[in-house]
N, C-alpha and C. Protein backbone atom coordinates (compact mmCIF):
# COMPACT_ATOMS: atom_id res chain seq x y z
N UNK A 1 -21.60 18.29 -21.82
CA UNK A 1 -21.72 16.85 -21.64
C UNK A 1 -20.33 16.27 -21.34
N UNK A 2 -20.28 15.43 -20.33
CA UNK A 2 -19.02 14.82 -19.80
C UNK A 2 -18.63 13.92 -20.69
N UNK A 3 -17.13 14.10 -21.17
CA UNK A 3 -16.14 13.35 -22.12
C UNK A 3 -16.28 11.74 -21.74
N UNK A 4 -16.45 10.91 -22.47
CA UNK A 4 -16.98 9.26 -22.03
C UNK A 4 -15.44 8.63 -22.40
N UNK A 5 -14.85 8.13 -21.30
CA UNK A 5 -13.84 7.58 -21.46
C UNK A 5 -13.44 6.20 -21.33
N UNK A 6 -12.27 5.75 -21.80
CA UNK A 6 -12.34 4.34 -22.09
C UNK A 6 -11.29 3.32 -21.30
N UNK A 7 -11.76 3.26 -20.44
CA UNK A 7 -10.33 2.41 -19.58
C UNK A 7 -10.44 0.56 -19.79
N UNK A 8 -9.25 0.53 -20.51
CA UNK A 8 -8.21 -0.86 -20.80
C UNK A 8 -8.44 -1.54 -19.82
N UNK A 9 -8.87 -2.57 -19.57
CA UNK A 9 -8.73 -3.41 -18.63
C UNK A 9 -7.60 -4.46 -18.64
N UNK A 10 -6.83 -5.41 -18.18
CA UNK A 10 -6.40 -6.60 -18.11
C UNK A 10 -7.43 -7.78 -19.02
N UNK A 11 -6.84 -8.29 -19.41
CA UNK A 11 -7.94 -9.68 -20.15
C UNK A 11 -8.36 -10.21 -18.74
N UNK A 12 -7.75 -10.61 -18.19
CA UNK A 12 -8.13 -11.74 -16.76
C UNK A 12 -9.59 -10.66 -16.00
N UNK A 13 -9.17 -9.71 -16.21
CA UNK A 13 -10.01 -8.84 -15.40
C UNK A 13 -11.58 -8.83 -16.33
N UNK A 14 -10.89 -8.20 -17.51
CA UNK A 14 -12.48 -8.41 -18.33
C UNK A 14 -13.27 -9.74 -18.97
N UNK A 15 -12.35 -10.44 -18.66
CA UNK A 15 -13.00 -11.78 -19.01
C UNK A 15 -13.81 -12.34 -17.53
N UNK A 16 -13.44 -11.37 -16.60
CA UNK A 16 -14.28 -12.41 -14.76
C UNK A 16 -15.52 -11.66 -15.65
N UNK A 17 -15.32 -10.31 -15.84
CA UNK A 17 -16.51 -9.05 -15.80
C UNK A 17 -17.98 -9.90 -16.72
N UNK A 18 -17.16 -10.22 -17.67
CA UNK A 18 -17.76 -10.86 -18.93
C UNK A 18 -18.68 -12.22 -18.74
N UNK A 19 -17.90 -12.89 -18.23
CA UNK A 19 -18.53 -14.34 -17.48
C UNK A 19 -19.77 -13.94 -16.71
N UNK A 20 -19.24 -13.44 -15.24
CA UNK A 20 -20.35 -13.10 -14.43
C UNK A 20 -21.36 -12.43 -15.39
N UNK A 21 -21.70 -11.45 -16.06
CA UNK A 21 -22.93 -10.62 -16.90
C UNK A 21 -23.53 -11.70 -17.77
N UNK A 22 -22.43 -12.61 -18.46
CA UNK A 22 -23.14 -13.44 -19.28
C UNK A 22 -24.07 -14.20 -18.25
N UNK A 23 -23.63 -15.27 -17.03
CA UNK A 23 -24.64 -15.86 -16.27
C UNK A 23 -26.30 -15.27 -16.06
N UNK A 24 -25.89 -14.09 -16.00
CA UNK A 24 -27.46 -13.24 -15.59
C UNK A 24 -28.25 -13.17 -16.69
N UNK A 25 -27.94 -13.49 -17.48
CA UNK A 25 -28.45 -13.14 -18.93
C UNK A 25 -28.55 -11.37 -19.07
N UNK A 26 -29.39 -11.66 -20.46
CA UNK A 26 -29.77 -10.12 -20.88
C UNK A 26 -30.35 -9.63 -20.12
N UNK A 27 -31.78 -9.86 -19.59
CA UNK A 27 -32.99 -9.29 -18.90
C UNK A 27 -32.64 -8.27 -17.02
N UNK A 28 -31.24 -9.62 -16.92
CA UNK A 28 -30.80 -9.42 -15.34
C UNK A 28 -29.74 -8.09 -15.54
N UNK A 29 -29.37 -8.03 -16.97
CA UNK A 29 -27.68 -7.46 -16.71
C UNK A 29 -27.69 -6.09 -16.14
N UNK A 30 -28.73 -5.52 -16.31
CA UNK A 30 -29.12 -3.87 -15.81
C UNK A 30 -29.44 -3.25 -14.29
N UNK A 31 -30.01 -5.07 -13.85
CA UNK A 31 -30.07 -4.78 -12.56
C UNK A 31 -29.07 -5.31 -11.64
N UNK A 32 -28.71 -5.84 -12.14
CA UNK A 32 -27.76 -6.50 -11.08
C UNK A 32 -25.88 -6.16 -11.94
N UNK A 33 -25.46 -5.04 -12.86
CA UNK A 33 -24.47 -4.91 -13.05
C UNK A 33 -23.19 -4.24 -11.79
N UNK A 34 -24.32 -3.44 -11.15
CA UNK A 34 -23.57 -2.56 -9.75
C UNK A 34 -22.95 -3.61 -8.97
N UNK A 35 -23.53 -4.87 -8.36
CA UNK A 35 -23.33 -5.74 -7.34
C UNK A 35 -22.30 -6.38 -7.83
N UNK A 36 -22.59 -6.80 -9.07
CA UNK A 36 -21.24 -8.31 -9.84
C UNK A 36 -19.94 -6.84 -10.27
N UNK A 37 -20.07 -5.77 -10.53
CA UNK A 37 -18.91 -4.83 -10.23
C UNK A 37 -18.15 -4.94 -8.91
N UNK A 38 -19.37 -4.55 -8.22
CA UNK A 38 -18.25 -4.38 -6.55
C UNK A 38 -18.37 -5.85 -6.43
N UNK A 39 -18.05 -6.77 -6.63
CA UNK A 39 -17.77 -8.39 -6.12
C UNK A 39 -16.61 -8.55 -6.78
N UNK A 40 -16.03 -8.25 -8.03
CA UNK A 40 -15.11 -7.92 -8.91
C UNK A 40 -14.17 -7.02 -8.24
N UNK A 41 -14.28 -6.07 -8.18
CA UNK A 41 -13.40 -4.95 -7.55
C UNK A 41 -12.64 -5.65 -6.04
N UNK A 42 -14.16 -6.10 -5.10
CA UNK A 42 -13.77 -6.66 -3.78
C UNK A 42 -12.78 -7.69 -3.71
N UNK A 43 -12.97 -8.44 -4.86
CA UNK A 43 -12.09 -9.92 -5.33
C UNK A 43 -10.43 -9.77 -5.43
N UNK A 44 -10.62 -8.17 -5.72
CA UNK A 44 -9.18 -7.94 -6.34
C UNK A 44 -8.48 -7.45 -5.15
N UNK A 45 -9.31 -6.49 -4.98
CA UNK A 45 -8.98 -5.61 -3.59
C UNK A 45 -8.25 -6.71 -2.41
N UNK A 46 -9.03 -7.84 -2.44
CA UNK A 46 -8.97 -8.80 -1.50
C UNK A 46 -7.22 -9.70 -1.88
N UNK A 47 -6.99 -9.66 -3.67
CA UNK A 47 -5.83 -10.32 -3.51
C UNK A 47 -4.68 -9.35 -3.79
N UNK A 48 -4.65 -7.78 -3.36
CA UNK A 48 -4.00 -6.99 -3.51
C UNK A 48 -3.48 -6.69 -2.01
N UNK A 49 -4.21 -6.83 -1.18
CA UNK A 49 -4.13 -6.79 -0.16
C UNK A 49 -3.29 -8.30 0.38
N UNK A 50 -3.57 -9.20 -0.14
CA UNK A 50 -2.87 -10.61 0.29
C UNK A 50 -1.46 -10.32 -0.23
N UNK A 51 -1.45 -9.69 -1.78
CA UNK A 51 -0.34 -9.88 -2.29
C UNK A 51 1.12 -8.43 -1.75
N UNK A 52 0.16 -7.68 -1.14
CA UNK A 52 1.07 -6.58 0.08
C UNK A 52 1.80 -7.54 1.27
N UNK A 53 0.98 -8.40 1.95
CA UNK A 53 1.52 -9.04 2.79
C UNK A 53 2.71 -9.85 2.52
N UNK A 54 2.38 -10.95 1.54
CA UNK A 54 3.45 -11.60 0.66
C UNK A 54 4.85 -10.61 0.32
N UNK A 55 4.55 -9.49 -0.01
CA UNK A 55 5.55 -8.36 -0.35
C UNK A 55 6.53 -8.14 0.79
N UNK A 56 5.51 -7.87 1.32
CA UNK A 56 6.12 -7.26 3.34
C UNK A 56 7.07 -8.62 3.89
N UNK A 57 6.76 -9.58 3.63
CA UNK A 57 7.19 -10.67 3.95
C UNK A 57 8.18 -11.03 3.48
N UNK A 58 8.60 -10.97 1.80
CA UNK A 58 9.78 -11.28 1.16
C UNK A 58 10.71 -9.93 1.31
N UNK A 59 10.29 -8.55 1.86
CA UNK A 59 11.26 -8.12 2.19
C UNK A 59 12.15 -7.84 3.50
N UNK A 60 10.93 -8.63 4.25
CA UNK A 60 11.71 -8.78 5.58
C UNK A 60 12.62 -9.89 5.33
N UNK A 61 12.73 -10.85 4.43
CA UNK A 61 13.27 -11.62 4.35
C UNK A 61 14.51 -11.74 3.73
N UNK A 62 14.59 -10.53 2.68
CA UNK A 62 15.13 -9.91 2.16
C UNK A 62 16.50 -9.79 2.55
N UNK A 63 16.07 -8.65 3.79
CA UNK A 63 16.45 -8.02 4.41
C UNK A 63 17.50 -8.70 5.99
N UNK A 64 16.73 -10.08 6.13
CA UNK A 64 17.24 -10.52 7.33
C UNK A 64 17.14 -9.65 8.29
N UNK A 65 15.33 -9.62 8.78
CA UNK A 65 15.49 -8.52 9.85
C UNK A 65 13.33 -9.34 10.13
N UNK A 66 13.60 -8.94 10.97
CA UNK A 66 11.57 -9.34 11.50
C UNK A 66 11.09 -7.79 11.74
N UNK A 67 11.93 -7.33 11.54
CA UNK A 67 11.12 -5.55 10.74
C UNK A 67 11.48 -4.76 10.01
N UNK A 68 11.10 -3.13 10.27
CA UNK A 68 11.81 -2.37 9.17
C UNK A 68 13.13 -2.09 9.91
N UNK A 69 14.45 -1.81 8.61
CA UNK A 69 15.34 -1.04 9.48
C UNK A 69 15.42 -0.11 10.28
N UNK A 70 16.02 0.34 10.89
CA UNK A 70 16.10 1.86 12.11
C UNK A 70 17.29 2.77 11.33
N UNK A 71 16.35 3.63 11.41
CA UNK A 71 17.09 5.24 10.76
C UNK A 71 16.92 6.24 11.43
N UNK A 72 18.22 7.24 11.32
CA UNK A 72 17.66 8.46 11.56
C UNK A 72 17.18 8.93 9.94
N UNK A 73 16.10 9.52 10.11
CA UNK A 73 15.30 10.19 9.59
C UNK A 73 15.08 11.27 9.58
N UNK A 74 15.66 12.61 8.44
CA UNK A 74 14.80 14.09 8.20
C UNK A 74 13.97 13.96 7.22
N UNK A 75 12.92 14.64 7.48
CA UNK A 75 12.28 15.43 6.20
C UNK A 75 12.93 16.29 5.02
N UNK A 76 13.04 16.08 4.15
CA UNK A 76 13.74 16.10 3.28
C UNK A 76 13.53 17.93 2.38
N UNK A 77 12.17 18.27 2.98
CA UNK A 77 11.67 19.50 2.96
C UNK A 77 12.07 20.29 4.10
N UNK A 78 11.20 19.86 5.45
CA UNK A 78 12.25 20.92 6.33
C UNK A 78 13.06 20.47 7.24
N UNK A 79 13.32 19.80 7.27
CA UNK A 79 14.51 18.78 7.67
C UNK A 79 14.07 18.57 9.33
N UNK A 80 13.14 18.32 9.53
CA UNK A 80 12.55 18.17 10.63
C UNK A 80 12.52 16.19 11.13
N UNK A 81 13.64 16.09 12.69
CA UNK A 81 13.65 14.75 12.72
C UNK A 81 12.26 14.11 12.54
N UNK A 82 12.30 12.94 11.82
CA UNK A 82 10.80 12.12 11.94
C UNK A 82 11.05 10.77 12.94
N UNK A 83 10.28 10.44 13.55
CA UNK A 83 10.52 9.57 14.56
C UNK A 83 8.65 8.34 14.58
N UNK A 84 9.43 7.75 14.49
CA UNK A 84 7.99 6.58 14.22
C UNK A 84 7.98 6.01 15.81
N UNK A 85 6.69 6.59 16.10
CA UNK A 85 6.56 5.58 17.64
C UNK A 85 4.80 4.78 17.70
N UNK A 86 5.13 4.09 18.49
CA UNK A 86 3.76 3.56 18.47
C UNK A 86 3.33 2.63 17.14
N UNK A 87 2.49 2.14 16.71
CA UNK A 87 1.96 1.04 16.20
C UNK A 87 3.34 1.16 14.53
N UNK A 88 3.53 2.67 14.34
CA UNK A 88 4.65 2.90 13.48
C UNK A 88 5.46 2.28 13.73
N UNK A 89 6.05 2.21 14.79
CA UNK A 89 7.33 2.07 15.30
C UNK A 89 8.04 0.32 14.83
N UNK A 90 6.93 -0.34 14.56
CA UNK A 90 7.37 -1.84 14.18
C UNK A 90 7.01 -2.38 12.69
N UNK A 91 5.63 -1.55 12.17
CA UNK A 91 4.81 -1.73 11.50
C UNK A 91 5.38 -1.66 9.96
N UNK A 92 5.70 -2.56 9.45
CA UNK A 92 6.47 -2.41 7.80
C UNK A 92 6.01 -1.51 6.82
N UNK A 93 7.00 -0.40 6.73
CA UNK A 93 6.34 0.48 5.50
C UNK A 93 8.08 1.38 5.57
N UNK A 94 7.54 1.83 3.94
CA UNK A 94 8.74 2.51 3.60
C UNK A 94 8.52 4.10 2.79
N UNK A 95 7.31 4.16 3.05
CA UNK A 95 6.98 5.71 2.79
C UNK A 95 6.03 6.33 3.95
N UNK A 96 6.84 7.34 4.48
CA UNK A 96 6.88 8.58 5.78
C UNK A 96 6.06 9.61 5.47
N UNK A 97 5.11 9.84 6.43
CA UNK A 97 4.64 11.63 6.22
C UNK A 97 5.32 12.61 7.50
N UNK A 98 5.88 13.54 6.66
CA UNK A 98 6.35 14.49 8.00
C UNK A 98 4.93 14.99 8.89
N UNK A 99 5.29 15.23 10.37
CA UNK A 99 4.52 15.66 10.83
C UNK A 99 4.25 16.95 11.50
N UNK A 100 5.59 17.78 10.73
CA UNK A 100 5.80 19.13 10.43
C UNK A 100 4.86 20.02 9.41
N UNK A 101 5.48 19.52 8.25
CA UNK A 101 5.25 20.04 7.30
C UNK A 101 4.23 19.31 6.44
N UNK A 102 3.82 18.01 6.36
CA UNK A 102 3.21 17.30 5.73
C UNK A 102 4.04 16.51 4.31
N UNK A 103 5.11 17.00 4.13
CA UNK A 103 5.43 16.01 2.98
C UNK A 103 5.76 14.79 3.05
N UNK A 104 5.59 14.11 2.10
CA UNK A 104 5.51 12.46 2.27
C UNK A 104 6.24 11.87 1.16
N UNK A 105 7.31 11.26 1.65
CA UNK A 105 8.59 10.50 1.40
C UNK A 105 8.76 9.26 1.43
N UNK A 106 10.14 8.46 1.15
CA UNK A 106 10.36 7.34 0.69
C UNK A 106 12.07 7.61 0.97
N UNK A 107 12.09 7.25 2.01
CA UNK A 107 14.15 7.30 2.34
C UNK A 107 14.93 6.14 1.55
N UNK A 108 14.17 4.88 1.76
CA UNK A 108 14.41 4.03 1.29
C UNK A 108 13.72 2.85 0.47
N UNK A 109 14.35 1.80 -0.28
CA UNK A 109 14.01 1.16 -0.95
C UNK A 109 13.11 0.01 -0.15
N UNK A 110 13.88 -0.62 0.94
CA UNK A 110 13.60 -1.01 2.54
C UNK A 110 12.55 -0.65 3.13
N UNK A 111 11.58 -1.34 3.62
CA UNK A 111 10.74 -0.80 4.33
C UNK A 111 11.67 -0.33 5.83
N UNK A 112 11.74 1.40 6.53
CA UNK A 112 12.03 1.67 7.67
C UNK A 112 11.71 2.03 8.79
N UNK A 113 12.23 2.36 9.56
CA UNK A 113 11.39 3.69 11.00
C UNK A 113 12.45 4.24 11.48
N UNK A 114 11.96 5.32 11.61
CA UNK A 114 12.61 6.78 12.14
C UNK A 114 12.83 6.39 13.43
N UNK A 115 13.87 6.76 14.00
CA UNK A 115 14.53 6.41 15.84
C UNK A 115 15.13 7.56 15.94
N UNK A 116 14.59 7.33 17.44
CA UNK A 116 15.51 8.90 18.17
C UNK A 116 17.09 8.66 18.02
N UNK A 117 17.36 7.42 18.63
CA UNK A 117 19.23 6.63 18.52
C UNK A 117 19.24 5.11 17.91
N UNK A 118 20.22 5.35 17.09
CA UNK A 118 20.07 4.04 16.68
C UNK A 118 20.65 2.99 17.38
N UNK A 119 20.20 1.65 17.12
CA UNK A 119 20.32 0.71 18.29
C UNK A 119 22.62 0.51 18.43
N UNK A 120 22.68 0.23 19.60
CA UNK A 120 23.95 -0.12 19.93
C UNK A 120 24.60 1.38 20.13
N UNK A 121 23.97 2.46 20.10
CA UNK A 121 24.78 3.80 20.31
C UNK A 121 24.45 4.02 21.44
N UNK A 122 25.15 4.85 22.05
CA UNK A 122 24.75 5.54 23.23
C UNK A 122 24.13 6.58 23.03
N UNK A 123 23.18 6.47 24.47
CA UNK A 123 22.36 8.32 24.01
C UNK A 123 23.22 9.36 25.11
N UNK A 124 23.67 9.93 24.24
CA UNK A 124 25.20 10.60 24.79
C UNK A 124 24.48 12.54 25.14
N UNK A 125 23.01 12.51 24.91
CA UNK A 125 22.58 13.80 25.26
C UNK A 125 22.08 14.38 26.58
């Protein structure tokens, strides 16, 4: 028989849970507990996702920049250049998957992207 475990919620969190079940009364709470769960979950999901943007935003701001910085970039496993092109290439984030080897990193604190040359150098190859 599977170990029944007990996960802590937040008060704010178990008190939405609590409200909504009380409305339904007793008779409803069995059938309708699945739906007022995922409306709960979706609710959060929904301001976790707002509150990423807000994030992305104060560190571009941070940063004084309207994206991520430009790096050269290895993999830190096989030291294989990583190079962000395409929707990467602008898109704010600060943890990399090699596309060598598969490991997945964090160069910086900064959201960045991997460049073949960094800007103002010459490509001297």
């Amino acid at each position: 028989m599977p170990e029944n475990k007990v996960i802590e919620l937040p008060e704010s969190v178990s008190r939405t849970i609590y409200d909504r079940l009380v409305v339904l009364g007793p008779g409803a709470i069995s059938d309708h507990v699945t739906k007022v769960v995922e409306e709960i979950v979706l609710s959060f999901y929904e301001e976790i996702l707002r509150l990423r943007e807000e994030r992305d935003q104060l560190q571009r701001d941070l940063i004084g920049t309207k994206g991520p910085i430009p790096m050269i970039i290895a993999c830190p496993a096989c030291r294989v250049r990583h190079i962000d092109t395409g929707e990467w290439a602008t898109r704010v984030h600060h943890t990399h998957a090699c596309q060598h080897c598969g490991v997945v990193w964090r160069p910086a604190v900064h959201p960045t992207v991997g460049v073949l040359f960094l800007p103002g150098f010459k490509n001297e190859i």
